[in-house]
PDB file of N, CA and C in Angstrom:
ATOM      1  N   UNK A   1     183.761  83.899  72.623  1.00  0.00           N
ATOM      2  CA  UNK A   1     184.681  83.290  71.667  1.00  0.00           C
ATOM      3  C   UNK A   1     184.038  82.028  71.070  1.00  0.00           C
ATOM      4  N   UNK A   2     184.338  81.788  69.546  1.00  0.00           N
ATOM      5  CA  UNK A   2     183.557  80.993  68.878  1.00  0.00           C
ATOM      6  C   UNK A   2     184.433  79.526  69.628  1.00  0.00           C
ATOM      7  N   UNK A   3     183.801  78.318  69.833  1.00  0.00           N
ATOM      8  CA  UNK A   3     184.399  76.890  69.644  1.00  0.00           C
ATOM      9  C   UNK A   3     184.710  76.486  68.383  1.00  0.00           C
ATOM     10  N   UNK A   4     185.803  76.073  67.964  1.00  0.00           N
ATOM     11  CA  UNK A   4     186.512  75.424  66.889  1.00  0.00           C
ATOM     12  C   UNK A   4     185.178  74.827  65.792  1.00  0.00           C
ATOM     13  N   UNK A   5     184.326  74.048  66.237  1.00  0.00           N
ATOM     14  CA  UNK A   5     183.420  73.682  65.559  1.00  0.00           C
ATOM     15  C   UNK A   5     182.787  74.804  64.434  1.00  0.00           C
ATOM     16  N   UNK A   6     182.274  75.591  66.235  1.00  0.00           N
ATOM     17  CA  UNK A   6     181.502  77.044  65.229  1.00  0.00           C
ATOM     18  C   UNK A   6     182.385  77.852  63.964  1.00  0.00           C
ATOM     19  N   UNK A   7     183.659  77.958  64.211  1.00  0.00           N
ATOM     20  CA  UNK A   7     184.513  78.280  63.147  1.00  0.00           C
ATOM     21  C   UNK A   7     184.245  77.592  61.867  1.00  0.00           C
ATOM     22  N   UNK A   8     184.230  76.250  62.282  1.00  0.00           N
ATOM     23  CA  UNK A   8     184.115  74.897  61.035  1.00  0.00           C
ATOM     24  C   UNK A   8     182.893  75.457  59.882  1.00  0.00           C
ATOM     25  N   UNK A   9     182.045  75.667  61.078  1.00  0.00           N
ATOM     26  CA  UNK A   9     180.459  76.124  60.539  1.00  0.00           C
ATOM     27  C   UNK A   9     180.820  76.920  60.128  1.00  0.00           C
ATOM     28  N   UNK A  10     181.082  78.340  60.086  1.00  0.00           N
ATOM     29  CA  UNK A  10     181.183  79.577  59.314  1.00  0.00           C
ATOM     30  C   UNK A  10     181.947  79.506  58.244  1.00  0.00           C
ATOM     31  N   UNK A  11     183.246  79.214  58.145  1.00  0.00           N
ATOM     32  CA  UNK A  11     184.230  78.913  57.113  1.00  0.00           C
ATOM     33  C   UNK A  11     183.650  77.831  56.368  1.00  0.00           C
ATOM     34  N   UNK A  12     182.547  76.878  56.115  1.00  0.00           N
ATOM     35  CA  UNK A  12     182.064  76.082  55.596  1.00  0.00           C
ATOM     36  C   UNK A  12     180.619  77.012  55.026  1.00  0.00           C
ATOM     37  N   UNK A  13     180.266  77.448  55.601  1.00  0.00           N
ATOM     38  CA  UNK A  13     178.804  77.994  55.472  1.00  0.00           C
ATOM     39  C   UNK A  13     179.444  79.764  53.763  1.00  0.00           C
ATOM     40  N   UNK A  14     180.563  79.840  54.712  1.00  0.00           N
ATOM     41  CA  UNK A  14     181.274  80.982  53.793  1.00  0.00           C
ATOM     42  C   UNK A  14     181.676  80.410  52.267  1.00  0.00           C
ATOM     43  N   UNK A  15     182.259  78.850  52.594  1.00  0.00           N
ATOM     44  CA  UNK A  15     182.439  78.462  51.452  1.00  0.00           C
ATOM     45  C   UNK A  15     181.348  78.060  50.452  1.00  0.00           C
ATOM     46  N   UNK A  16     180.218  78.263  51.007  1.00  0.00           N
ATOM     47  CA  UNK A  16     178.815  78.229  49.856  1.00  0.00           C
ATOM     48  C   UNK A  16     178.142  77.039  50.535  1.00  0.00           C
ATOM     49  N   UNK A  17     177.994  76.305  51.550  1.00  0.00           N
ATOM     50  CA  UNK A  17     177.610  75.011  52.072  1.00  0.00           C
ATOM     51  C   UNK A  17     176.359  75.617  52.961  1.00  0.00           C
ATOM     52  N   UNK A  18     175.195  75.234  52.246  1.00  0.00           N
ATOM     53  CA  UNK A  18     174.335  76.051  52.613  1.00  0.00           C
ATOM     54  C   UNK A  18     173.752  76.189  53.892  1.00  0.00           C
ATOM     55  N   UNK A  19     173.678  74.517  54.464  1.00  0.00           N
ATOM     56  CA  UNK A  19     172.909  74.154  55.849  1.00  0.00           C
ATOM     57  C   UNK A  19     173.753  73.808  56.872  1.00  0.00           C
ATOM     58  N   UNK A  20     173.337  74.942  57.340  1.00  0.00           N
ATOM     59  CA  UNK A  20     174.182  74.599  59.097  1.00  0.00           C
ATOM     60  C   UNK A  20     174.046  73.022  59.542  1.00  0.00           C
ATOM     61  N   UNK A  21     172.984  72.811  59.525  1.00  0.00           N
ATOM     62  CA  UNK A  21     172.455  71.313  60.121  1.00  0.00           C
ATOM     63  C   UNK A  21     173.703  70.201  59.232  1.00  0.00           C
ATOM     64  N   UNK A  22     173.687  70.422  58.410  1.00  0.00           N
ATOM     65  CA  UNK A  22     174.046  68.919  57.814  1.00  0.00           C
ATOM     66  C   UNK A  22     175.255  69.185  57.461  1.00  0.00           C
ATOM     67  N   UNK A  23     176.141  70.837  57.982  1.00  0.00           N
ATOM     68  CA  UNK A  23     177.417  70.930  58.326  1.00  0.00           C
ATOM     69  C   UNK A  23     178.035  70.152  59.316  1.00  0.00           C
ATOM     70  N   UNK A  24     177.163  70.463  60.347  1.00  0.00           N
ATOM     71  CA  UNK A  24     177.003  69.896  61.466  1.00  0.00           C
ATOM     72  C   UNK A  24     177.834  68.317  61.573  1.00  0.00           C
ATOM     73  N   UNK A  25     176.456  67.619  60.456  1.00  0.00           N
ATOM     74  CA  UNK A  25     176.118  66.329  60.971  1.00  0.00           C
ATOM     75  C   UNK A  25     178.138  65.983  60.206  1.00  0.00           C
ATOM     76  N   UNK A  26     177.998  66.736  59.682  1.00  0.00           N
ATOM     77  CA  UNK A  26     179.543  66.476  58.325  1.00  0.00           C
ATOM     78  C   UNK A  26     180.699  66.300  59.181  1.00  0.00           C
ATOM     79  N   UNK A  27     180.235  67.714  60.345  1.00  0.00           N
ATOM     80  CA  UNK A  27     181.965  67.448  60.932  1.00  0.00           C
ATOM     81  C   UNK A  27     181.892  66.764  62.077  1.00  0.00           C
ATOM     82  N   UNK A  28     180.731  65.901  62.605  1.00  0.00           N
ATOM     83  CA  UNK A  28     180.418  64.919  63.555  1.00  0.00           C
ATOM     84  C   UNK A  28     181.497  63.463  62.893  1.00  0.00           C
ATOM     85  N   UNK A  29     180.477  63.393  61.895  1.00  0.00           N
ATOM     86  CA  UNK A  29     181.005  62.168  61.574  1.00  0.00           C
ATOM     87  C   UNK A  29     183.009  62.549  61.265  1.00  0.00           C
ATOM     88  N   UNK A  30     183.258  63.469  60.599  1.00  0.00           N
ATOM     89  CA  UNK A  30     184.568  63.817  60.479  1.00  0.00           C
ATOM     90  C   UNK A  30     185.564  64.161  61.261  1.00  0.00           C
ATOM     91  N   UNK A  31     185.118  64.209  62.327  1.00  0.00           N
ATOM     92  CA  UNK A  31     185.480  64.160  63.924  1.00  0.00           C
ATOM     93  C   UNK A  31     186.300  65.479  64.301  1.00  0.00           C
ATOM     94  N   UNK A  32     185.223  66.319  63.401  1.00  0.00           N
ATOM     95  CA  UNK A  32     185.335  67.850  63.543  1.00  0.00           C
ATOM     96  C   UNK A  32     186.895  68.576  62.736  1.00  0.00           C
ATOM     97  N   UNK A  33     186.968  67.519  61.400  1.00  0.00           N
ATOM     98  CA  UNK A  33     188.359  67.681  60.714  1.00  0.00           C
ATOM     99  C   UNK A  33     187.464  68.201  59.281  1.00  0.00           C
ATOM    100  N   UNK A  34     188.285  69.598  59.120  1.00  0.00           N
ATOM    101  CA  UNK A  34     187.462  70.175  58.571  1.00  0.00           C
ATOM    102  C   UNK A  34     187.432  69.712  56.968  1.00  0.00           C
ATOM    103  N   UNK A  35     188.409  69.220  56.889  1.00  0.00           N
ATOM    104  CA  UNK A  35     188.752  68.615  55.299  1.00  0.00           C
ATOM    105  C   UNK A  35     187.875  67.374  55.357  1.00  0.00           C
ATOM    106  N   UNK A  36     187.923  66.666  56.007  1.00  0.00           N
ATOM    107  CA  UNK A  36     187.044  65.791  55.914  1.00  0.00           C
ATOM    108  C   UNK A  36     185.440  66.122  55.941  1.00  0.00           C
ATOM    109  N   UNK A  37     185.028  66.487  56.481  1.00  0.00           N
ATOM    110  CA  UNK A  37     183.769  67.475  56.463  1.00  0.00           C
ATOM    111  C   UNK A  37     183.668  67.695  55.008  1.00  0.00           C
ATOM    112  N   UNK A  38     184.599  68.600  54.662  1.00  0.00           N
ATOM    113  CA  UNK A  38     184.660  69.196  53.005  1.00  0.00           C
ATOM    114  C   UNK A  38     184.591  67.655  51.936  1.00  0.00           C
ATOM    115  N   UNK A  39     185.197  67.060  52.204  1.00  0.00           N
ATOM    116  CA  UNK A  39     185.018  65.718  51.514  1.00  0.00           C
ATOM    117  C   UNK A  39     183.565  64.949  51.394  1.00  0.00           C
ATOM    118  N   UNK A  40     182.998  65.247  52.725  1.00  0.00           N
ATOM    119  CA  UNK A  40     181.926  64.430  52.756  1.00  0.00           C
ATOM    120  C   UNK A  40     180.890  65.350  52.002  1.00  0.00           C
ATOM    121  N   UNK A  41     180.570  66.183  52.503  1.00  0.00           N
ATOM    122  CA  UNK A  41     179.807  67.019  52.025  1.00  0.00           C
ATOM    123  C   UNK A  41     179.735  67.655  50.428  1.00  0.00           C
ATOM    124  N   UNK A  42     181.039  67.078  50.081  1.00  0.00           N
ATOM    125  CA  UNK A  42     181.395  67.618  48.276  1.00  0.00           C
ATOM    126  C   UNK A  42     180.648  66.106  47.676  1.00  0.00           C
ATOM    127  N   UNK A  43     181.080  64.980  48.330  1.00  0.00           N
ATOM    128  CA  UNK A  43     180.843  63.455  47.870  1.00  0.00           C
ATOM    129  C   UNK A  43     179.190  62.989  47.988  1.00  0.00           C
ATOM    130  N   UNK A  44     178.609  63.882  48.925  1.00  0.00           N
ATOM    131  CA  UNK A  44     176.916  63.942  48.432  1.00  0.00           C
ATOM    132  C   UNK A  44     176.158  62.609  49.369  1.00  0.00           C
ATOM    133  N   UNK A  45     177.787  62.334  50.755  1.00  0.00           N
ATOM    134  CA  UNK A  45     177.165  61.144  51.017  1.00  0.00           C
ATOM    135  C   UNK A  45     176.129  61.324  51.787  1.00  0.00           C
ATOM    136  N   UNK A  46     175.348  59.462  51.894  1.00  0.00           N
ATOM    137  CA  UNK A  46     173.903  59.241  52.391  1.00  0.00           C
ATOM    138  C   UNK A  46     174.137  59.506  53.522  1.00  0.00           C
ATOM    139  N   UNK A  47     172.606  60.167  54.256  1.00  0.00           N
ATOM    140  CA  UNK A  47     172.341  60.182  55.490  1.00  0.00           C
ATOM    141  C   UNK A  47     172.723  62.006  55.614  1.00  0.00           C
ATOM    142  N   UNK A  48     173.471  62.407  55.417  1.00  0.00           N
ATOM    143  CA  UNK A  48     173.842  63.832  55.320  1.00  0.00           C
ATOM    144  C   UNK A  48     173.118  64.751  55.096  1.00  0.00           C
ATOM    145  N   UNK A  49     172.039  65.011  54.431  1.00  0.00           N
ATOM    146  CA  UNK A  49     170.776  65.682  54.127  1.00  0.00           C
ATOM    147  C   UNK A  49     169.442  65.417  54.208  1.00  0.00           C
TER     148      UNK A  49
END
């Protein structure tokens, strides 16, 4: 069974977000909230790639 995270990853990776890695780093800092993740990662912020 996947962990919540790994879900994050796929449903993010599905939504066109190309790199696992810096999905990753997205829902670290977002404290694994997936909208936030989506925010960061749409907003292009530093350190993320």
């Amino acid at each position: 069974m996947e962990t919540e995270e790994e879900q994050h990853i796929t449903t993010l990776l599905c939504m066109g977000f190309p790199d696992p890695d810096v999905i990753r780093k997205a829902l670290r800092l977002a404290k694994n909230d997936i909208n936030e993740a989506v925010a960061l990662l749409t907003n292009e912020s530093p350190g993320l790639g």
